[in-house]
C-alpha atoms as a PDB file:
ATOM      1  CA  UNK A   1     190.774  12.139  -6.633  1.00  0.00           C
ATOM      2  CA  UNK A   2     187.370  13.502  -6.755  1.00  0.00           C
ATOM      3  CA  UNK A   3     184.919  12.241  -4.719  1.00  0.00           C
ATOM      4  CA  UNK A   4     181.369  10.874  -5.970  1.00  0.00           C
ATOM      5  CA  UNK A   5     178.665  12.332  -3.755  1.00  0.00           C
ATOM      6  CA  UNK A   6     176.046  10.243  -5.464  1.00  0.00           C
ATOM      7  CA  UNK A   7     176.595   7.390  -2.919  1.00  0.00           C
ATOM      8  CA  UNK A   8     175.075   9.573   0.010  1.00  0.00           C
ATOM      9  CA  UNK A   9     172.800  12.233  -2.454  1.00  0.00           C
ATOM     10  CA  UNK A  10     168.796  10.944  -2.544  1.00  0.00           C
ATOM     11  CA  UNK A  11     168.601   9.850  -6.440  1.00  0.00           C
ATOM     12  CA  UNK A  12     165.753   9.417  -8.557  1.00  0.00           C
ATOM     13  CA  UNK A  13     164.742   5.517  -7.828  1.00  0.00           C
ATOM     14  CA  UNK A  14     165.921   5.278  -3.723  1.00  0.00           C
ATOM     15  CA  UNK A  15     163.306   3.864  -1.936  1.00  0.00           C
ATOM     16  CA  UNK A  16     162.561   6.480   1.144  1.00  0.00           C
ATOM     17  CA  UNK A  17     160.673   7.571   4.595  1.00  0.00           C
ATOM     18  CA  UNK A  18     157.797   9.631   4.057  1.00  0.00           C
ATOM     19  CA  UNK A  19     159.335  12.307   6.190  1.00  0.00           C
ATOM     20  CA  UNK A  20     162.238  11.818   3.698  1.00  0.00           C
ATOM     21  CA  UNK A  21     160.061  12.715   0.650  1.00  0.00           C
ATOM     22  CA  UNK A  22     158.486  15.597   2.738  1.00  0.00           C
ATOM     23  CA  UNK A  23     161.519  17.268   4.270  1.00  0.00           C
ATOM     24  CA  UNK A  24     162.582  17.576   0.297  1.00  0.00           C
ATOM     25  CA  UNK A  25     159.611  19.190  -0.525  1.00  0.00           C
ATOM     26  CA  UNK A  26     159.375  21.544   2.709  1.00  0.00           C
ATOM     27  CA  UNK A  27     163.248  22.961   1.663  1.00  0.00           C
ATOM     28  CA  UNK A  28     161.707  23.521  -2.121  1.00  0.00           C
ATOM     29  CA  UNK A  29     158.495  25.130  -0.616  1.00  0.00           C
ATOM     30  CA  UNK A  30     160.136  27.359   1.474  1.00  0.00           C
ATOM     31  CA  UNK A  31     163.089  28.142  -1.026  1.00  0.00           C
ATOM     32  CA  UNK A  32     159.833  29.399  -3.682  1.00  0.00           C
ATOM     33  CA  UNK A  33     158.732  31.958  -1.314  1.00  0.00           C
ATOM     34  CA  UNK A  34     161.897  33.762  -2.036  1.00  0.00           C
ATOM     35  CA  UNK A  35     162.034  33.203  -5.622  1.00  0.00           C
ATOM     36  CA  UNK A  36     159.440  34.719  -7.451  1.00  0.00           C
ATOM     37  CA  UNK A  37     160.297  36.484 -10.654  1.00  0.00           C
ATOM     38  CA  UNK A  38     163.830  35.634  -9.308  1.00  0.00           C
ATOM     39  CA  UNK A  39     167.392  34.667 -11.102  1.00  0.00           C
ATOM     40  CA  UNK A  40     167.991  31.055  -9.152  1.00  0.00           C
ATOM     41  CA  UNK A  41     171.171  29.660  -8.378  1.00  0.00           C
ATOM     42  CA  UNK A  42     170.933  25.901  -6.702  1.00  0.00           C
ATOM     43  CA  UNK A  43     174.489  24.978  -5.828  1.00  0.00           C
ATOM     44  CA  UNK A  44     174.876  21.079  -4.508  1.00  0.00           C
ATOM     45  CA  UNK A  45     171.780  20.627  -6.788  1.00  0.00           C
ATOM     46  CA  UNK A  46     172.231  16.662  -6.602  1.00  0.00           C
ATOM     47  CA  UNK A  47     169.905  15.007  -9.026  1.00  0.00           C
ATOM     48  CA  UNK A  48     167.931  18.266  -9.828  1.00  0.00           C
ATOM     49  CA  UNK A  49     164.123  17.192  -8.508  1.00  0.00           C
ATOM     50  CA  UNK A  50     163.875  20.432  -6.784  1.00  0.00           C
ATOM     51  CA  UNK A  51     164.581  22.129  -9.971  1.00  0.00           C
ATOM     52  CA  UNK A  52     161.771  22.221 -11.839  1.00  0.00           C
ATOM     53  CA  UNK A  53     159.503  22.837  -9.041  1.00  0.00           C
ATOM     54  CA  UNK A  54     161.535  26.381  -8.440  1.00  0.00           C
ATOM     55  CA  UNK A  55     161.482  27.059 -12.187  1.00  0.00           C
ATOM     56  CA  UNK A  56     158.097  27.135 -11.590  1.00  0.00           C
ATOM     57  CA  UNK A  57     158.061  30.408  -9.671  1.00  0.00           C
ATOM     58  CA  UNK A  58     161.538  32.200 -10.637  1.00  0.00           C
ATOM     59  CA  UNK A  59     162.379  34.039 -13.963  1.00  0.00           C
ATOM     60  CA  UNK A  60     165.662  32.057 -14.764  1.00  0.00           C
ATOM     61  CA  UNK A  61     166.897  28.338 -12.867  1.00  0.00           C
ATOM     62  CA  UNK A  62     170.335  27.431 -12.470  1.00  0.00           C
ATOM     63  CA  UNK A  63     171.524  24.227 -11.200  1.00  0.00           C
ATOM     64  CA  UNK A  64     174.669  23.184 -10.671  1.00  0.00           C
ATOM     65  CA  UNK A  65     176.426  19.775  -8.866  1.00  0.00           C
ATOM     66  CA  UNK A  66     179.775  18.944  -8.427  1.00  0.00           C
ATOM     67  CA  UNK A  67     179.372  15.045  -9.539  1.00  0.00           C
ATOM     68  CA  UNK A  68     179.433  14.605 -13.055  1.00  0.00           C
ATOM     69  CA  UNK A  69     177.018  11.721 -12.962  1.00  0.00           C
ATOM     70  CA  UNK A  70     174.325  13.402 -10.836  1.00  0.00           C
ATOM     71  CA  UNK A  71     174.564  16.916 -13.300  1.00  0.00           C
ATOM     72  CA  UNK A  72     174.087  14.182 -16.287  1.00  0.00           C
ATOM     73  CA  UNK A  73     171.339  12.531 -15.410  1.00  0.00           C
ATOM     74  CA  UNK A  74     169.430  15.614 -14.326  1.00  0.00           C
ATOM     75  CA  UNK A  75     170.483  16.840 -17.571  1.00  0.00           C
ATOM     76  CA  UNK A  76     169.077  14.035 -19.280  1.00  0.00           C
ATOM     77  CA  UNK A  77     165.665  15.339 -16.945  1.00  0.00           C
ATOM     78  CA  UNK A  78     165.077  18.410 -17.496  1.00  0.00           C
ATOM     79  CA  UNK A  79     166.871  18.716 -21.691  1.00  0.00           C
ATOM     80  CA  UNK A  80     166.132  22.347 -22.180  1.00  0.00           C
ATOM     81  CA  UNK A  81     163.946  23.465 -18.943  1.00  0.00           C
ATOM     82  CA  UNK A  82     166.840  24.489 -16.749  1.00  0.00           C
ATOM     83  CA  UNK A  83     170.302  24.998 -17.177  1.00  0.00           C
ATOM     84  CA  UNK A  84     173.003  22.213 -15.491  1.00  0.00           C
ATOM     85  CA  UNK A  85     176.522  23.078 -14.813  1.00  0.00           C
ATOM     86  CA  UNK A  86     178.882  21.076 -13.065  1.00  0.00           C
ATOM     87  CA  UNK A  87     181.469  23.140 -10.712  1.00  0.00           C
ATOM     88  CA  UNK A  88     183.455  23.268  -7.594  1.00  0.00           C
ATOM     89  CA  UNK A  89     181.175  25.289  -5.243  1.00  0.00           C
ATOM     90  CA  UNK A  90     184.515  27.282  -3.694  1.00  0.00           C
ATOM     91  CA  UNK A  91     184.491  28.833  -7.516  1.00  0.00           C
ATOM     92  CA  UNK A  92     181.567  29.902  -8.980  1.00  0.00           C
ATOM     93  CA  UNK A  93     181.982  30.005 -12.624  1.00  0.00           C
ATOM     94  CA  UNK A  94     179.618  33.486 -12.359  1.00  0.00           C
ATOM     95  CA  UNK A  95     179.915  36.766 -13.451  1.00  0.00           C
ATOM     96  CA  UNK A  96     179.434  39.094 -10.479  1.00  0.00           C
ATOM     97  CA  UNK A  97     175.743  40.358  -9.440  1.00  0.00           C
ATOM     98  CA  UNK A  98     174.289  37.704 -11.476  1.00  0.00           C
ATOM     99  CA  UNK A  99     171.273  35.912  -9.294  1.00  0.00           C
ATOM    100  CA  UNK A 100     168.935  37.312  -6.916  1.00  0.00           C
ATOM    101  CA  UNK A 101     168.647  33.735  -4.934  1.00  0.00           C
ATOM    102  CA  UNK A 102     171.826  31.284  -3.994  1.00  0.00           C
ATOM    103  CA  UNK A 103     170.435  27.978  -2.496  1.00  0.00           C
ATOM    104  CA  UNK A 104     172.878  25.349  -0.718  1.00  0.00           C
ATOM    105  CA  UNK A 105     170.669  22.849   0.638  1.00  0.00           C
ATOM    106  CA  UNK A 106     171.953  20.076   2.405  1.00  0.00           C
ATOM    107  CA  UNK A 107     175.639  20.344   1.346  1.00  0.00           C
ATOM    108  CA  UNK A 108     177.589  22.962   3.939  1.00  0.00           C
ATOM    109  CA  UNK A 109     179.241  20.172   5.820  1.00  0.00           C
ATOM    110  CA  UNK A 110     180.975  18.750   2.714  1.00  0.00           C
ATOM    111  CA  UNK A 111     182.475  22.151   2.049  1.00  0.00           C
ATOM    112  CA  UNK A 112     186.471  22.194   2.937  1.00  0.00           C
ATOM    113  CA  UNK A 113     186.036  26.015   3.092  1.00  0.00           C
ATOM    114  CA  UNK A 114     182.688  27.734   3.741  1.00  0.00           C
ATOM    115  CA  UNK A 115     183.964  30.598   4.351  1.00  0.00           C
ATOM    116  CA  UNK A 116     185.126  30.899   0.826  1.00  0.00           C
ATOM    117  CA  UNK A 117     181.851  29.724  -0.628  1.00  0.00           C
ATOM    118  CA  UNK A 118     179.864  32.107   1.370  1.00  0.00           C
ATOM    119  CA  UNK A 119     182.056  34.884  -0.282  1.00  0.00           C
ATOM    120  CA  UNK A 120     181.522  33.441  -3.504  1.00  0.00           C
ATOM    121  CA  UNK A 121     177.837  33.333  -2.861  1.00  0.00           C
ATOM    122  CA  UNK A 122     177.830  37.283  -2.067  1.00  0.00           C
ATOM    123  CA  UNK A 123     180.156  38.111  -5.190  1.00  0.00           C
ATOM    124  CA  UNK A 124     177.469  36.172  -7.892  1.00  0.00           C
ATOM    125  CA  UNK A 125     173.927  37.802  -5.287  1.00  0.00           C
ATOM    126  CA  UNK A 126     173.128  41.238  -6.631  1.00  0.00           C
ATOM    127  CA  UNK A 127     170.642  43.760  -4.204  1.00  0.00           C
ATOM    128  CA  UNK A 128     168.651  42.862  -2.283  1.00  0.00           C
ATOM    129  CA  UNK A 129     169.606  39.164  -2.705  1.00  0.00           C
ATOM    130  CA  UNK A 130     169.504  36.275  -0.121  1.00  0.00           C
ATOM    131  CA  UNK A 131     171.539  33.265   0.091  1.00  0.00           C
ATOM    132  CA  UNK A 132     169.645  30.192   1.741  1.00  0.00           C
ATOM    133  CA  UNK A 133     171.113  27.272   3.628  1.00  0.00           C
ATOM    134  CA  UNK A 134     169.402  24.331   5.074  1.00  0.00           C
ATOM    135  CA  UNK A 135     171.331  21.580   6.928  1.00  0.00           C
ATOM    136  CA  UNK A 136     170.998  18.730   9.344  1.00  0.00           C
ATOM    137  CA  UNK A 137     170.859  20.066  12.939  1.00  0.00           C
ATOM    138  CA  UNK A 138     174.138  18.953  14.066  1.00  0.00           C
ATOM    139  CA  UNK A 139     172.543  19.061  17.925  1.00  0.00           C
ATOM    140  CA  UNK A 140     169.354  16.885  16.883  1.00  0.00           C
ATOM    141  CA  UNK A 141     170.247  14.317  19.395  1.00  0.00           C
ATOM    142  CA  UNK A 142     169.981  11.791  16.808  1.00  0.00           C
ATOM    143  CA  UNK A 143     172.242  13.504  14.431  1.00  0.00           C
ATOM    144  CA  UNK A 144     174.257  11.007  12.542  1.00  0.00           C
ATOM    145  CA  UNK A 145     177.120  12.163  10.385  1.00  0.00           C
ATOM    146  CA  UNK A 146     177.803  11.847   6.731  1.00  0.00           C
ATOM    147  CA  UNK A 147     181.042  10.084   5.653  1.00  0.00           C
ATOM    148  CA  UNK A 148     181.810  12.613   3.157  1.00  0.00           C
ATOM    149  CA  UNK A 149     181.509  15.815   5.534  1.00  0.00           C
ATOM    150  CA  UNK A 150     184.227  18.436   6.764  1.00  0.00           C
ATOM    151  CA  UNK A 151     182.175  19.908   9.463  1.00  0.00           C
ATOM    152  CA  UNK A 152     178.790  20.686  10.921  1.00  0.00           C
ATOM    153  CA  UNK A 153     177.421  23.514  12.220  1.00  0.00           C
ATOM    154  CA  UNK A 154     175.567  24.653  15.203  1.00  0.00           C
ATOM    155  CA  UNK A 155     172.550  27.441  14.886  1.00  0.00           C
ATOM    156  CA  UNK A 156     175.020  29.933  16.464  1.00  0.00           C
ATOM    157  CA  UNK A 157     177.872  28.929  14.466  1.00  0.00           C
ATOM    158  CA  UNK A 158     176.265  28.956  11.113  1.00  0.00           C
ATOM    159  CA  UNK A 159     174.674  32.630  11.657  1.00  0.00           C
ATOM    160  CA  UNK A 160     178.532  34.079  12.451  1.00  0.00           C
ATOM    161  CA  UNK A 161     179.587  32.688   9.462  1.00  0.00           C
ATOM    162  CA  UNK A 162     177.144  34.230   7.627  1.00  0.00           C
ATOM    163  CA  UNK A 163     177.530  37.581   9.540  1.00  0.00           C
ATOM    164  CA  UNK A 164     181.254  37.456   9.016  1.00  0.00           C
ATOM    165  CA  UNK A 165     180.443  37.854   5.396  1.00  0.00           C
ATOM    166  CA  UNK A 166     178.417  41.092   6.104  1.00  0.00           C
ATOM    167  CA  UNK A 167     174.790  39.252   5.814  1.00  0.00           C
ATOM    168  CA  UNK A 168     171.515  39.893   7.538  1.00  0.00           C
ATOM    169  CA  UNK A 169     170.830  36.271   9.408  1.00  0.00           C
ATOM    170  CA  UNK A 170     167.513  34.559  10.115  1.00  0.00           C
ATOM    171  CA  UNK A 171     167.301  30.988  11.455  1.00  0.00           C
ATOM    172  CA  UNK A 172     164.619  28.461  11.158  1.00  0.00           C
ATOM    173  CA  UNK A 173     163.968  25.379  12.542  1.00  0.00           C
ATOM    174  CA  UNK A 174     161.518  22.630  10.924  1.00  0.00           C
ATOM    175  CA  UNK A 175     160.812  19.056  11.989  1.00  0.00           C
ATOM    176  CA  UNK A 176     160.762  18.453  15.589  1.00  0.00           C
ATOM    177  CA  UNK A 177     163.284  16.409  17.315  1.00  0.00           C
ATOM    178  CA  UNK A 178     160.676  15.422  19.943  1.00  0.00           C
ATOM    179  CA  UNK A 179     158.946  12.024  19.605  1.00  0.00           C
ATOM    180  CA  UNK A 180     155.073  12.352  20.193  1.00  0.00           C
ATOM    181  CA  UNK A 181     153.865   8.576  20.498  1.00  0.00           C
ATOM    182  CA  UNK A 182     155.537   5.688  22.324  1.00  0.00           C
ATOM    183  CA  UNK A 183     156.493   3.914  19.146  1.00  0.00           C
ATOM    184  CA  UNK A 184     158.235   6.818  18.374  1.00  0.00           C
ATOM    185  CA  UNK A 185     160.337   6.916  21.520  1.00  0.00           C
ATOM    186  CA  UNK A 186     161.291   3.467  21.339  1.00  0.00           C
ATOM    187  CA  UNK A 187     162.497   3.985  17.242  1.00  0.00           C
ATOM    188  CA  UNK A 188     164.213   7.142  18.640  1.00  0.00           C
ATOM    189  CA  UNK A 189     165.720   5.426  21.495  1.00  0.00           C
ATOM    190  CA  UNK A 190     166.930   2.543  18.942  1.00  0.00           C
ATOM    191  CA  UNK A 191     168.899   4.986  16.787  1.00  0.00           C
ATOM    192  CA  UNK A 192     170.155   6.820  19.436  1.00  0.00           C
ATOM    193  CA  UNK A 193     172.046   3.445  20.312  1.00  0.00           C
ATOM    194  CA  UNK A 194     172.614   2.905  16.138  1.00  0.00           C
ATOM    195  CA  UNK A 195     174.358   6.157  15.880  1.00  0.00           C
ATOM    196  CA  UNK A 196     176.759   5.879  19.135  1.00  0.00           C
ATOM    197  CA  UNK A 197     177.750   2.256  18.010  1.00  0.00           C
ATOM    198  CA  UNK A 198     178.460   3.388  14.333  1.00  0.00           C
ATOM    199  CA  UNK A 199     176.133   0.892  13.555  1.00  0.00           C
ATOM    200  CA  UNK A 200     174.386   3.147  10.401  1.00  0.00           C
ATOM    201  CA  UNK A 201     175.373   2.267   7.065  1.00  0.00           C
ATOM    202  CA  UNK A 202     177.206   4.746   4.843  1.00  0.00           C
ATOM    203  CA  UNK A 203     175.653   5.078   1.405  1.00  0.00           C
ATOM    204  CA  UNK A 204     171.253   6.181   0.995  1.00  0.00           C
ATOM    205  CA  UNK A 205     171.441   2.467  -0.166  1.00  0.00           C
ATOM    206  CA  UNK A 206     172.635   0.680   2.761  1.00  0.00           C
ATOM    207  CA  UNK A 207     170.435   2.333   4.603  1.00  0.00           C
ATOM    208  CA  UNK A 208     166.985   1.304   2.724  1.00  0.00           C
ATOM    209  CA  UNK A 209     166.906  -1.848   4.793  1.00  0.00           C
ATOM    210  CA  UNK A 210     166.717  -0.662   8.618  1.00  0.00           C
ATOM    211  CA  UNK A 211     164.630   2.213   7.048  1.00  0.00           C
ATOM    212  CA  UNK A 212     162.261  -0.379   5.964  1.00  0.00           C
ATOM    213  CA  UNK A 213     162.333  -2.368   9.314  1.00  0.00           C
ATOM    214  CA  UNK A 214     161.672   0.596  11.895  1.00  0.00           C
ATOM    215  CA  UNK A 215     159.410   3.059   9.508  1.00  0.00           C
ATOM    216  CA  UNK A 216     157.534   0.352   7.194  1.00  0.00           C
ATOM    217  CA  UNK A 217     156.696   0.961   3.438  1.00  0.00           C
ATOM    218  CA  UNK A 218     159.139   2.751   1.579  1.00  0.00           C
ATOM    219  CA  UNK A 219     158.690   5.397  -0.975  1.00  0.00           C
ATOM    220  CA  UNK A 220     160.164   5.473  -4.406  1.00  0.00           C
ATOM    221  CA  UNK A 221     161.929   8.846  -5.114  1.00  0.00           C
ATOM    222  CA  UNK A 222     161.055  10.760  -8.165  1.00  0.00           C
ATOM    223  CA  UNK A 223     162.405  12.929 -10.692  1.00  0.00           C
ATOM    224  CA  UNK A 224     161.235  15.511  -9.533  1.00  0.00           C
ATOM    225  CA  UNK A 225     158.747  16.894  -6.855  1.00  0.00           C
ATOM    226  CA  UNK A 226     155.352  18.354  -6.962  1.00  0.00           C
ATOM    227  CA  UNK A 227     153.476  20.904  -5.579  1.00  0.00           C
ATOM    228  CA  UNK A 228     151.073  20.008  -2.631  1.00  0.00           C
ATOM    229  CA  UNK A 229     153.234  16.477  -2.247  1.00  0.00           C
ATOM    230  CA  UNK A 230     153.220  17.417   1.323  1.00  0.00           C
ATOM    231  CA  UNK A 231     151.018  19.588   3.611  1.00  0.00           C
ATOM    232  CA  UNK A 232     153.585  22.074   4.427  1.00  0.00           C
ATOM    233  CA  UNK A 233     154.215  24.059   7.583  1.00  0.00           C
ATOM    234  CA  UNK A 234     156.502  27.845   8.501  1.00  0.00           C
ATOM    235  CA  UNK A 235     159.292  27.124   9.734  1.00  0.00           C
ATOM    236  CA  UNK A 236     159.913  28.557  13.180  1.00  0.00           C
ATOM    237  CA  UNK A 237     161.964  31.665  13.835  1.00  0.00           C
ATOM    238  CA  UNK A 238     164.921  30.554  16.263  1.00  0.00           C
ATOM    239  CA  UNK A 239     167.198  32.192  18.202  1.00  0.00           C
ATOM    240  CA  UNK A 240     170.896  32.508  16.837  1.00  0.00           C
ATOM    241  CA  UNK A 241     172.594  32.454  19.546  1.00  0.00           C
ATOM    242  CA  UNK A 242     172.087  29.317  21.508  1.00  0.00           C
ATOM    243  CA  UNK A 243     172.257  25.686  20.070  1.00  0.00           C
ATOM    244  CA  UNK A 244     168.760  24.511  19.520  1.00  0.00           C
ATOM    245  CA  UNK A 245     168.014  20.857  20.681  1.00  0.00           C
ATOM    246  CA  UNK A 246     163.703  20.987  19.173  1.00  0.00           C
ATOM    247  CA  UNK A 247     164.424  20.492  15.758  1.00  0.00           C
ATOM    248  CA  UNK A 248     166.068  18.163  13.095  1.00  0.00           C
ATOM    249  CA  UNK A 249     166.387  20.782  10.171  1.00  0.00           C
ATOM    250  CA  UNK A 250     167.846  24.219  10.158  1.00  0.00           C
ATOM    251  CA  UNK A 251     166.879  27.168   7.476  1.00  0.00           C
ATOM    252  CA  UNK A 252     169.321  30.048   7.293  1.00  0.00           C
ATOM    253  CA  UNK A 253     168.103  32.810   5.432  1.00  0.00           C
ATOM    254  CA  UNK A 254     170.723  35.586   4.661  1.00  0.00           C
ATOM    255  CA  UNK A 255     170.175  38.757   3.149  1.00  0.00           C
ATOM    256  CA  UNK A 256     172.591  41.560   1.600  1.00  0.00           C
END
């Protein structure tokens, strides 16, 4: 049976955080630096609203989404602006050498084989191309898990698997895990407890309520995002090697 990733994917209409909104926009800022004149691939594209922002900057946008529904409605989006394909990401229905960009954003831990989409990802990249990766920092120490999910990855984990498949590595972090004010602490300390007592509902839904309670006014999500939405900030160059415990987001940038 196929599972429907919509339940846990941010859609067009979910009410969100502000920091949800602007981590969205920081992974589409960032991915545009490397896109320029570019042919994009976005695989795990979800509802598309990074799309047209990329299309913005690169030459040709592909998205693609393994959920019917969410490849249909950002169909129904974008009509003509950017191509929509649905696929398995293990299989990439691409001829060989056929984008200069590969994006996976948010999606690495509900692959049953990275390894296999990584290849994939080299086999469709022509020179010099670069496959980017951004993911939940499985060491934030208020990670929380996604029901869906085969397996999270650690900073030094993520870069061998990337170097296994013959890439240049560089890791970023973004968003620190550090609470600055007390209010802060005490919301941290609160879903530190949430997490260990599986207390955090499953689907972006469920969890509109207690985002409402501890962070205040909600946001509703777009079709798609804008430029300046967010004052944006580098990420910081980390080390591969050890786990990193300051931040909440991690950027892989690979190179052929």
């Amino acid at each position: 049976m196929r599972i429907d990733y919509s339940t846990v994917t941010e859609v067009p209409g979910h009410k969100v955080t502000h920091e949800q909104l602007s981590r969205m926009y920081h992974r589409y800022r960032f991915a545009a630096e490397f896109c320029n004149g570019k042919d994009v691939l976005e695989v795990a594209c979800g509802a598309g609203q990074g799309l047209g922002y990329l299309a913005r900057y690169a030459r040709r946008v592909v998205g693609a989404d393994y959920t019917e529904g969410l490849v249909r409605d950002a169909k129904n989006y974008y009509k003509d602006r950017v191509q929509l394909h649905i696929l398995d990401a293990h299989q990439l229905p691409y001829k060989d050498k056929s984008f200069d960009v590969v994006i996976l954003y948010e999606a690495v831990y509900y692959l049953a084989k990275p390894e296999t989409f990584v290849g994939e990802a080299r086999r469709v990249l022509r020179q010099p191309g670069v496959l980017l990766i951004a993911t939940v920092n499985k060491d934030w120490p208020e990670f929380n898990p996604s029901p869906f999910s085969s397996n999270y990855y650690s900073v030094p984990e993520l870069s061998k698997l990337l170097e296994k498949n013959r890439f240049a590595v560089k890791c970023y972090g973004a968003f620190s895990s550090i609470p600055k004010t007390a209010g802060e602490k005490i919301v941290s300390n609160i879903r530190r407890i949430a997490v260990a007592l599986h207390l955090i509902p499953k689907t972006m839904k469920g969890k509109e309520l207690l985002k409402k309670l501890f962070y205040g006014r909600l946001i509703p999500l777009g079709e798609e995002i804008q430029e300046g939405m967010y004052e944006y900030q580098d990420p910081k160059l980390i080390p591969l090697n050890v786990p990193n415990y300051e931040y909440k987001v991690i950027y892989c940038a690979a190179r052929l």
